[in-house]
N, C-alpha and C. Protein backbone atom coordinates (compact mmCIF):
# COMPACT_ATOMS: atom_id res chain seq x y z
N UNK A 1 11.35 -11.72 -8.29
CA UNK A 1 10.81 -10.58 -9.01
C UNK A 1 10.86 -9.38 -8.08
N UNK A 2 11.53 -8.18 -8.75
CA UNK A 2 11.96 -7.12 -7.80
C UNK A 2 11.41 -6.01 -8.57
N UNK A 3 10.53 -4.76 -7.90
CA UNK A 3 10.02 -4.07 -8.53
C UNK A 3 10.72 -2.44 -7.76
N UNK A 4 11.20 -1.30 -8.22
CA UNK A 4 11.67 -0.30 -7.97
C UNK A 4 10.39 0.84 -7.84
N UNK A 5 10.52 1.61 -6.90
CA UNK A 5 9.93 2.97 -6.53
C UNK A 5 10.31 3.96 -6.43
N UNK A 6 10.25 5.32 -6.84
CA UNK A 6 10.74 6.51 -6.23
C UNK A 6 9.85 7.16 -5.00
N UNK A 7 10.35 8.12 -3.74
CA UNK A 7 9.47 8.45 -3.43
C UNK A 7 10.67 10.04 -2.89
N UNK A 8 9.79 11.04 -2.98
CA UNK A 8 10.85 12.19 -2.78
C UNK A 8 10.79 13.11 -1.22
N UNK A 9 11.57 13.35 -0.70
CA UNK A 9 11.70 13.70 0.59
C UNK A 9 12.33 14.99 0.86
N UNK A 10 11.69 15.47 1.37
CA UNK A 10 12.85 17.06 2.00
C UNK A 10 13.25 16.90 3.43
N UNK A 11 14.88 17.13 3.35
CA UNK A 11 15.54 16.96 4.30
C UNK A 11 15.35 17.98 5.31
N UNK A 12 16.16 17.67 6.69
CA UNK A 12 16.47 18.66 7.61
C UNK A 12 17.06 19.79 6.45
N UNK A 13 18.21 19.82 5.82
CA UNK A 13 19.11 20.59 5.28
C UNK A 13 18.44 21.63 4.05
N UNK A 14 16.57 21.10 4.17
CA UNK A 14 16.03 21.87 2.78
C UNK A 14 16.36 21.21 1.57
N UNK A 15 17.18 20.26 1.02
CA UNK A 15 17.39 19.80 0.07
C UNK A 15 16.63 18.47 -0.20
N UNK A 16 16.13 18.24 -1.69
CA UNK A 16 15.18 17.04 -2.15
C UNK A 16 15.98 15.70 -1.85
N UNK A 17 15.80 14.63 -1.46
CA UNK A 17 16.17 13.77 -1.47
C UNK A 17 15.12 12.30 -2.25
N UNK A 18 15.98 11.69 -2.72
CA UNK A 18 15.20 10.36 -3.33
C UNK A 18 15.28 8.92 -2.64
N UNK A 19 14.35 8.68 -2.10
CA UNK A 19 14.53 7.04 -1.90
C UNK A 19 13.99 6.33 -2.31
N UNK A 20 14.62 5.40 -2.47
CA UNK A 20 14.29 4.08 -3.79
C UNK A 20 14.02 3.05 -2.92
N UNK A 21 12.77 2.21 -2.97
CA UNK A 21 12.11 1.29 -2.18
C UNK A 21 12.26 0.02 -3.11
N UNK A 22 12.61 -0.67 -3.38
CA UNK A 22 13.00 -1.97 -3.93
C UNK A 22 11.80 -3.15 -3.13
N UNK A 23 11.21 -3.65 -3.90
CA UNK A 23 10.17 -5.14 -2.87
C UNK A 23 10.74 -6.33 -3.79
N UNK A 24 10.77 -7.09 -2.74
CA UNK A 24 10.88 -8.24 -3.39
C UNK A 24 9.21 -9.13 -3.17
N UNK A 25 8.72 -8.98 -4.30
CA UNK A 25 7.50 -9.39 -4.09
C UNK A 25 7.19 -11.10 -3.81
N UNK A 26 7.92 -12.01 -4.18
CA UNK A 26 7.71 -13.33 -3.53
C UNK A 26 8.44 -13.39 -2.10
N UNK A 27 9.17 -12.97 -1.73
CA UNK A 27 9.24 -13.04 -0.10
C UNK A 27 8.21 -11.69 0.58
N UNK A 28 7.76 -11.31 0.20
CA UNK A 28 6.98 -10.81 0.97
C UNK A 28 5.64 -11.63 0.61
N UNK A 29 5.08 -12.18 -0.13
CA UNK A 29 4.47 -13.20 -0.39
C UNK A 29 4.54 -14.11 0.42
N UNK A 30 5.38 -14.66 0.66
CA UNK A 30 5.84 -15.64 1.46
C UNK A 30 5.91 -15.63 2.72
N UNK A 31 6.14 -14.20 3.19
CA UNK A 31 6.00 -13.75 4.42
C UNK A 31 4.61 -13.43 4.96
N UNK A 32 3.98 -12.48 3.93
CA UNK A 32 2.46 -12.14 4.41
C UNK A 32 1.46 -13.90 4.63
N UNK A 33 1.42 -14.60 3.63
CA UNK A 33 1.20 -16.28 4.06
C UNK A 33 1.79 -16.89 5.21
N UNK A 34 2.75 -16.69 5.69
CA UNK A 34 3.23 -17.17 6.98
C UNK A 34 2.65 -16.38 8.10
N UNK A 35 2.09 -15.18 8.07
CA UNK A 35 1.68 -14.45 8.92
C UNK A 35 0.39 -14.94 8.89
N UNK A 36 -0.01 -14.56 7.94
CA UNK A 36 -1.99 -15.02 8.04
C UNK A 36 -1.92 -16.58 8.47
N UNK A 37 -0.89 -17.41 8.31
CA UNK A 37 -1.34 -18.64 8.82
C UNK A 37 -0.87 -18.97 10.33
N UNK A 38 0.03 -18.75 10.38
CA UNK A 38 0.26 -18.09 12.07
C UNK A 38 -0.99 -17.24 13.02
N UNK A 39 -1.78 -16.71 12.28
CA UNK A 39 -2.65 -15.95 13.11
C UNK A 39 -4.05 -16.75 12.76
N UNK A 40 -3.78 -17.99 11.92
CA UNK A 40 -5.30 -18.52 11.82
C UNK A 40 -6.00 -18.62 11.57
N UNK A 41 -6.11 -17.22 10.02
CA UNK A 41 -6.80 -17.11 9.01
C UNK A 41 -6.51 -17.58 8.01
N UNK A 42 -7.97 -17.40 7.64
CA UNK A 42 -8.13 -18.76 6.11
C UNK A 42 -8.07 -16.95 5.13
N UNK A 43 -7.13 -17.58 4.03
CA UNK A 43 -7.43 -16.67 2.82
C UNK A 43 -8.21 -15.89 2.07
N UNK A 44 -9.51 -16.69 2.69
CA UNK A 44 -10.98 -15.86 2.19
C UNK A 44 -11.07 -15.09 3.27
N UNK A 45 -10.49 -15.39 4.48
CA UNK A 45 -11.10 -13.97 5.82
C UNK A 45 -10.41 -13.14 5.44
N UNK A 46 -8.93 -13.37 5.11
CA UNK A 46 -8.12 -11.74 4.91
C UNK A 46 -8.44 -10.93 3.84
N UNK A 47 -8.55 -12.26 2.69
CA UNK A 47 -8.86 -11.24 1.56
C UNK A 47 -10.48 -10.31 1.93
N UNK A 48 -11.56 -10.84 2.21
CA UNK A 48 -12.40 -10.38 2.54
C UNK A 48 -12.19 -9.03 3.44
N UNK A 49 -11.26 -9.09 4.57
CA UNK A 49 -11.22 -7.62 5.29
C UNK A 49 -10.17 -6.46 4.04
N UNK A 50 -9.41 -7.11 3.30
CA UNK A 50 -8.66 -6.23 2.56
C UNK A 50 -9.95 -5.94 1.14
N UNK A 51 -10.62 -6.61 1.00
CA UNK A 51 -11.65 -6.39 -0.09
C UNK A 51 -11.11 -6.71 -1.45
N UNK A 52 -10.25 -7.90 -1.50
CA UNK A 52 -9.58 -8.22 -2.49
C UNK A 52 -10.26 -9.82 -2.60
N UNK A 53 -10.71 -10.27 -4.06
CA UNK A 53 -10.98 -11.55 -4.21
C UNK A 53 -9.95 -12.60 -3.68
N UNK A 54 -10.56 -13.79 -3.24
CA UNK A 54 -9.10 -14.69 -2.76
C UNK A 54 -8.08 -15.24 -4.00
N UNK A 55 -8.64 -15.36 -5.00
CA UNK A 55 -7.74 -15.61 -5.95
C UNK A 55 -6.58 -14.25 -6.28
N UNK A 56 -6.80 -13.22 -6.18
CA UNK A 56 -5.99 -12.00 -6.30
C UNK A 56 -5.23 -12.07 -5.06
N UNK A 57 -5.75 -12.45 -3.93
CA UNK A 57 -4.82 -12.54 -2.91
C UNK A 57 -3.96 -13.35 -2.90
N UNK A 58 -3.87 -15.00 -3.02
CA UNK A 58 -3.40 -15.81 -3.74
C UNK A 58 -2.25 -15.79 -4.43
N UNK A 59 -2.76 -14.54 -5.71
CA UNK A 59 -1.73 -14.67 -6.60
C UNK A 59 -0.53 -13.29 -6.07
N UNK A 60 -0.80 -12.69 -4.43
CA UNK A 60 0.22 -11.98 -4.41
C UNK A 60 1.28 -12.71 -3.41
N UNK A 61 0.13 -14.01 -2.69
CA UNK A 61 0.88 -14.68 -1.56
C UNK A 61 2.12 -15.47 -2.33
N UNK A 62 1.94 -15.69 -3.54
CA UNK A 62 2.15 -16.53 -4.69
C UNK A 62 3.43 -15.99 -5.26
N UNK A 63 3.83 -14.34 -5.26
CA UNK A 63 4.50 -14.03 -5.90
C UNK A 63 4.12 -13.41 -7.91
N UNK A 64 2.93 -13.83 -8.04
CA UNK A 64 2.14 -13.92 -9.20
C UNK A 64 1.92 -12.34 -8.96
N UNK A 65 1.37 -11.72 -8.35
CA UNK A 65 0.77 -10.46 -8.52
C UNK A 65 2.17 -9.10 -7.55
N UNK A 66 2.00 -7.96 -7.88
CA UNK A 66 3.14 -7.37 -7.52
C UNK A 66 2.33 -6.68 -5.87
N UNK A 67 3.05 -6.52 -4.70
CA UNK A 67 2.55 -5.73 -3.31
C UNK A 67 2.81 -4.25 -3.79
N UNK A 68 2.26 -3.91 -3.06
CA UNK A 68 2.39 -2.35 -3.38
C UNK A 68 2.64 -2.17 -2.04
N UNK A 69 2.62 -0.97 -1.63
CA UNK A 69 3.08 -0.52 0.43
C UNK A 69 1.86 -0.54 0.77
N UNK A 70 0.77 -0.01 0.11
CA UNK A 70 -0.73 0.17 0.26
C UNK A 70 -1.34 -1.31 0.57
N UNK A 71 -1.21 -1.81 -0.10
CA UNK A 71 -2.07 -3.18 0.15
C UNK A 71 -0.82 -4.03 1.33
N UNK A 72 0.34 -4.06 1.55
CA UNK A 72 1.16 -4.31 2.60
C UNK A 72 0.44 -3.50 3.85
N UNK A 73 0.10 -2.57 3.85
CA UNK A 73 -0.51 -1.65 4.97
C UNK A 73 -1.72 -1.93 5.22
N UNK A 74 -2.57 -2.20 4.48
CA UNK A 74 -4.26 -3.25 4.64
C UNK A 74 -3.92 -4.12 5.30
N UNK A 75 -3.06 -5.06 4.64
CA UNK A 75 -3.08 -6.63 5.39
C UNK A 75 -2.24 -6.53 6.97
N UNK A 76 -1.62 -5.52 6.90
CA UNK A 76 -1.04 -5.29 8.55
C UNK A 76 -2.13 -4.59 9.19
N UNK A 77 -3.11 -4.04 8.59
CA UNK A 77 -4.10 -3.31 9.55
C UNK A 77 -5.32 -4.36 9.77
N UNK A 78 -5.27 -5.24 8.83
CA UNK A 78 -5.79 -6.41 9.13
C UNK A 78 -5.51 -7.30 10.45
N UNK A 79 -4.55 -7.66 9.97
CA UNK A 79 -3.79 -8.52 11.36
C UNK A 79 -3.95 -8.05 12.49
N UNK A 80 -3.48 -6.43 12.93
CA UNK A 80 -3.58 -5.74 13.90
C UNK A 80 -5.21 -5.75 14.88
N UNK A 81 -6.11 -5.57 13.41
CA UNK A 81 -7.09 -5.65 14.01
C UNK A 81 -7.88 -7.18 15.11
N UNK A 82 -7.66 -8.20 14.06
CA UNK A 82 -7.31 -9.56 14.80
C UNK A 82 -7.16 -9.68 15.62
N UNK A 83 -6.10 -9.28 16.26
CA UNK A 83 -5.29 -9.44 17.38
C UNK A 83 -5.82 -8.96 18.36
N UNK A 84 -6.11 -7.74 18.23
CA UNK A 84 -6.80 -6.84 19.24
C UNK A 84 -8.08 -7.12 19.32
N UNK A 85 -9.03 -7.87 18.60
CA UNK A 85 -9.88 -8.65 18.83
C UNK A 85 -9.96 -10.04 19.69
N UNK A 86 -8.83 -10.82 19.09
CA UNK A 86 -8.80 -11.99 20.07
C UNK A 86 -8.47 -11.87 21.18
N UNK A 87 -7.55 -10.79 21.73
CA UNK A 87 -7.24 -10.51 22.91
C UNK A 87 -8.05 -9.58 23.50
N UNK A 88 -9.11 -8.75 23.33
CA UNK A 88 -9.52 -7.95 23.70
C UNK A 88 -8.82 -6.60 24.64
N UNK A 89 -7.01 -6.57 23.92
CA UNK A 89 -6.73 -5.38 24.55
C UNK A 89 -6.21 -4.78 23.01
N UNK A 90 -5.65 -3.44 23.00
CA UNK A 90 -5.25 -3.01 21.82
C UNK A 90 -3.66 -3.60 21.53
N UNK A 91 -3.43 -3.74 20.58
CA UNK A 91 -2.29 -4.08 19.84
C UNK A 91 -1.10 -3.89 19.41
N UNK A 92 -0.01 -3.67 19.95
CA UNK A 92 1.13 -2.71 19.30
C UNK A 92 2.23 -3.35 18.61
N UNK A 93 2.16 -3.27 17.31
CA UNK A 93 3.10 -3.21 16.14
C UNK A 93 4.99 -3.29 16.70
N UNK A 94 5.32 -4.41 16.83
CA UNK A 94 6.50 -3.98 17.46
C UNK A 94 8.06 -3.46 16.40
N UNK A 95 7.25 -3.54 14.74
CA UNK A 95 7.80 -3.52 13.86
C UNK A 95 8.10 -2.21 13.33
């Protein structure tokens, strides 16, 4: 399941430009679950820091519910935070 975005940009050149963001929402599903379980959290901790019920979380790890960039950007500010907790130094995104 593939969902399309517009988002509009002004170039160096002054002229509008369009880019089209395409997600594939079950691999990123698939991916955000491989991450939270790699880092050791249970589904109720993440959803809890993103403020999303675990069943809604679930159904995006699932492919069931669509990511948006916004809630992709929670659950990485999630993680980030984690990290920089368990380690007690700050964290850098190498992505």
């Amino acid at each position: 399941m593939s969902n399309e975005g517009t988002e509009q940009a002004i170039g160096h050149d002054g002229l509008v430009y369009k880019r089209i963001t395409v997600i594939d929402h079950a691999a990123t599903g698939e991916l955000m679950r491989s991450l939270r379980k790699d880092a050791g959290l249970s589904l109720r901790k993440v959803a809890g820091m993103i403020e999303v019920s675990a069943p809604y979380l679930s159904d995006l790890e699932l492919g069931r519910r669509n990511w948006t960039r916004d809630r992709v950007r929670e659950i990485r500010e999630a993680f980030r935070k984690t990290k920089e907790h368990s380690s007690g130094r700050p964290y850098r995104d190498t992505t």
